[in-house]
Protein backbone atom coordinates (compact mmCIF):
# COMPACT_ATOMS: atom_id res chain seq x y z
CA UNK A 1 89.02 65.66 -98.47
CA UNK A 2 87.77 62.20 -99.96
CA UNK A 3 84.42 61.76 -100.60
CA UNK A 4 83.00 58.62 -99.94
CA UNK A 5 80.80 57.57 -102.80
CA UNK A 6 77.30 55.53 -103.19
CA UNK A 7 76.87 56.29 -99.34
CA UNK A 8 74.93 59.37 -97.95
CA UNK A 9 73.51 59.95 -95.04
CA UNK A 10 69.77 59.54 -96.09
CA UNK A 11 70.82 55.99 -97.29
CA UNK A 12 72.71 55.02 -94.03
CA UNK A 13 69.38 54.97 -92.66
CA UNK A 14 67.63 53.08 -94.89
CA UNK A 15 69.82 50.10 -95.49
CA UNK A 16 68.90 46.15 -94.25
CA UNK A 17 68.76 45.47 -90.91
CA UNK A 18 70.81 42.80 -89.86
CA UNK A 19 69.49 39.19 -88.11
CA UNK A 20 71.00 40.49 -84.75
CA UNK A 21 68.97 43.65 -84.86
CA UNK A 22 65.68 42.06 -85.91
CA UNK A 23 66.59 39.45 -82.88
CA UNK A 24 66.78 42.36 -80.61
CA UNK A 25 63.70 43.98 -81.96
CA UNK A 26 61.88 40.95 -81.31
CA UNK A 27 63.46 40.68 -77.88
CA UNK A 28 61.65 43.74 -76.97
CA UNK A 29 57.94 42.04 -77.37
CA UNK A 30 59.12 39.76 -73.77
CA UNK A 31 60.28 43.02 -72.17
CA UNK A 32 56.68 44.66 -73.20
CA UNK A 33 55.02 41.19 -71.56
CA UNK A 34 56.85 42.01 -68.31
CA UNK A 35 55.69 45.17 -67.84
CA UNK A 36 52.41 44.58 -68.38
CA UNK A 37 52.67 41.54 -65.81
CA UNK A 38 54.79 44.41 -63.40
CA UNK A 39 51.88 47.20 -64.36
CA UNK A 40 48.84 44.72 -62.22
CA UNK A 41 51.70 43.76 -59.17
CA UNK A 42 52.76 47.53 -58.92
CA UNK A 43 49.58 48.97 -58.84
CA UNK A 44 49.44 51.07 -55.90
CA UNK A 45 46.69 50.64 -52.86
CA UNK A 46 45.65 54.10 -52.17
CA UNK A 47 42.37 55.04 -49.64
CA UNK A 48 40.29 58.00 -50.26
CA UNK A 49 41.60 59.63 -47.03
CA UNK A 50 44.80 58.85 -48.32
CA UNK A 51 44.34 60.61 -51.94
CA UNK A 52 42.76 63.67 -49.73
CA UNK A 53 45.79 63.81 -47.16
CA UNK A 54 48.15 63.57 -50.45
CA UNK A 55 45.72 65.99 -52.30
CA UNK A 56 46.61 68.70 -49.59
CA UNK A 57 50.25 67.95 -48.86
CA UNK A 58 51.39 68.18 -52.13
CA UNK A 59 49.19 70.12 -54.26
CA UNK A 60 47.57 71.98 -51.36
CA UNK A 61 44.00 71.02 -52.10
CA UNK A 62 41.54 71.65 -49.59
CA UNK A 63 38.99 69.32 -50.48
CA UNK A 64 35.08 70.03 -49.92
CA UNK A 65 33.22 66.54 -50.49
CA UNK A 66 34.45 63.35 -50.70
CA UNK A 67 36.98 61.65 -53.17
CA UNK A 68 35.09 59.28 -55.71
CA UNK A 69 37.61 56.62 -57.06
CA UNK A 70 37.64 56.88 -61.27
CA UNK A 71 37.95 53.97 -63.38
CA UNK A 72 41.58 53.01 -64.13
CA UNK A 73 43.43 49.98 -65.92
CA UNK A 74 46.63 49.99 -63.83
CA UNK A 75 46.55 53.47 -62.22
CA UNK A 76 44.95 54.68 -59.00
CA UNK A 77 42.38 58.26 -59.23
CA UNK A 78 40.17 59.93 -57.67
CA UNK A 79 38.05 62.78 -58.61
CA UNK A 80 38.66 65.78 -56.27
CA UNK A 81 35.92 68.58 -55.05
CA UNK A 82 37.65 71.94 -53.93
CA UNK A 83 35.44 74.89 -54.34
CA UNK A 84 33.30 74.73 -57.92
CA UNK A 85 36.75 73.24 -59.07
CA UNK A 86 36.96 69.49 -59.72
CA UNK A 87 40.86 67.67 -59.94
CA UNK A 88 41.80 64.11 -60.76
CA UNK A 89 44.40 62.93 -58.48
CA UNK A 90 46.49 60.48 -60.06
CA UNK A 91 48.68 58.06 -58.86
CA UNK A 92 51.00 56.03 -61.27
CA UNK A 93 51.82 52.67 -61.77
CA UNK A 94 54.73 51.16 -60.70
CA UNK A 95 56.16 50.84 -64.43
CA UNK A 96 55.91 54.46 -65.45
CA UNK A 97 56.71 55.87 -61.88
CA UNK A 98 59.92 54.14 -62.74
CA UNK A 99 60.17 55.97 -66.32
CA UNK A 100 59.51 59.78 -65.46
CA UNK A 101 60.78 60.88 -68.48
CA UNK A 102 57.55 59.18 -70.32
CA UNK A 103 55.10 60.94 -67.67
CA UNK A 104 56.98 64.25 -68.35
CA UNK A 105 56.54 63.65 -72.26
CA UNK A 106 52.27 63.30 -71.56
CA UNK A 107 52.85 66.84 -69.50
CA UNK A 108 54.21 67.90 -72.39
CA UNK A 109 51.86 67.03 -75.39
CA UNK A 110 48.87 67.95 -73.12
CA UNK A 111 50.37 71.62 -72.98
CA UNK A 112 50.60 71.64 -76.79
CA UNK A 113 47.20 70.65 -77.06
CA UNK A 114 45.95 73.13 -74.54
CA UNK A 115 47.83 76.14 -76.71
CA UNK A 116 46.34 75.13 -79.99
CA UNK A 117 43.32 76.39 -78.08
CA UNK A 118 41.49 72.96 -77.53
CA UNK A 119 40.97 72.39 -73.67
CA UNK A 120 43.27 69.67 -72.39
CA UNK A 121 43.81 69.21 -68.88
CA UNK A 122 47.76 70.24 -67.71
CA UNK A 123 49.22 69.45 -64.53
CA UNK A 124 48.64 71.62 -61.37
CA UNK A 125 52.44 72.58 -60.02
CA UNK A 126 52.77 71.46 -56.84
CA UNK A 127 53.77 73.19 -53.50
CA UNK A 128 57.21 72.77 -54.20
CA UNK A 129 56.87 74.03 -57.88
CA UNK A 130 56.99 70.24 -59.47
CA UNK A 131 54.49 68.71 -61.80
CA UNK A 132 55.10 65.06 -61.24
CA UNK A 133 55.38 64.96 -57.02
CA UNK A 134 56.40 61.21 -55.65
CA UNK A 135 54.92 59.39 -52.88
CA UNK A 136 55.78 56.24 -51.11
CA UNK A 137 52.47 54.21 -50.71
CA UNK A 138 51.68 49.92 -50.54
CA UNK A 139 50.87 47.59 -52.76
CA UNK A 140 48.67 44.99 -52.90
CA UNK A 141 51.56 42.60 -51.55
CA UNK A 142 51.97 44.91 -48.50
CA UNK A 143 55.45 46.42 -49.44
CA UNK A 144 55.90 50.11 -50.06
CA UNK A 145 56.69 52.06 -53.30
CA UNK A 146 58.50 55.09 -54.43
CA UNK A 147 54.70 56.13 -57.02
CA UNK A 148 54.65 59.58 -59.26
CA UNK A 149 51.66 61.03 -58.17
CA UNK A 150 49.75 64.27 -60.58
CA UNK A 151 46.97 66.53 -60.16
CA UNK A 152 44.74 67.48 -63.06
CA UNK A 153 41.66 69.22 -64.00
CA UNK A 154 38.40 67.32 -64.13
CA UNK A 155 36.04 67.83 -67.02
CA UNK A 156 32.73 66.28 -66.30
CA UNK A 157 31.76 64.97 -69.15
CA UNK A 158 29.87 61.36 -70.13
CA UNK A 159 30.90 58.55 -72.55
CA UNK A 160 30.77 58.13 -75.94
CA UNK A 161 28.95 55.03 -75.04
CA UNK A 162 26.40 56.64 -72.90
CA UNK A 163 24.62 58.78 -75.37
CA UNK A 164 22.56 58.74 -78.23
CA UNK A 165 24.62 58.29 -81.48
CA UNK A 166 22.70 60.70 -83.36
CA UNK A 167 24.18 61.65 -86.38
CA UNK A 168 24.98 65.38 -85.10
CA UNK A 169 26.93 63.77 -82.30
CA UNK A 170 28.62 61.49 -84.61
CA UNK A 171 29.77 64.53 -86.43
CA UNK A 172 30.87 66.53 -83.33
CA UNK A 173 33.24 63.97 -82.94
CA UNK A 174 35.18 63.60 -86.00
């Protein structure tokens, strides 16, 4: 067998890129624009009877008190009462119920948090044994879409911003 000299595998990787793969690095930034743009047009419409209804069929919530709608950038939720229990329902936007496999990857670091023994909300399975569950609901524009659609634990909890930066806090927090 020859060996090839002056050429491992290490330094395979670390050779100059050429102009054509730069060009298609920076052809990435428009793609990353679109999305963004797609993220505020496929932003689902969902009604807190809705995100109860969904809540139950899916998940099989019974829920006690009425949905309040959380803060989101470009995702629909809605904090959940069932019992002394407290879920976020979450419904996705458009761009990431169209990339599962990123959604899947968030399931998946939150579990790895959760067994280094720091609490991090996980999923809830679903009736049908499925962490990510899809549901067809409107947007804005009045058409329907195919949304990925999670339940998760609820921590109350307040902001950063909302208390006293005391220098124990400050330390609390890294």
């Amino acid at each position: 067998r020859r060996r090839r000299r002056g050429r491992t595998h290490c330094s395979a990787r670390s050779r100059q890129r050429s102009p054509a793969e730069r060009m298609g690095e920076a052809a990435a930034l428009p793609t990353a624009l679109v999305d963004e743009e797609r993220r505020k047009t496929l932003r689902p419409v969902v009604q807190p009877s809705q995100a109860v209804e969904l809540a139950e069929k899916l998940f099989g919530l019974k829920v006690d008190a009425g949905p309040t709608k959380l803060d989101s950038y470009d995702d629909v939720n809605y904090r959940l009462r069932v019992g002394d229990a407290s879920y976020v329902f979450k419904v996705h936007n458009g761009v990431e119920s169209e990339n599962e496999p990123f959604i899947r990857a968030q399931n998946e670091a939150m579990c790895l948090v959760k067994a280094s023994a720091t609490w991090c909300p996980t999923p809830l399975t679903s009736k049908s044994g499925k962490l990510i569950e899809r549901a067809t609901l409107q947007l804005a524009s009045g058409e329907s879409f195919d949304h990925a659609v999670r339940c998760l634990p609820f921590l109350p909890a307040k902001l950063l911003a909302d208390v006293p930066l005391t220098e124990p806090t400050m330390r609390s927090v890294g």
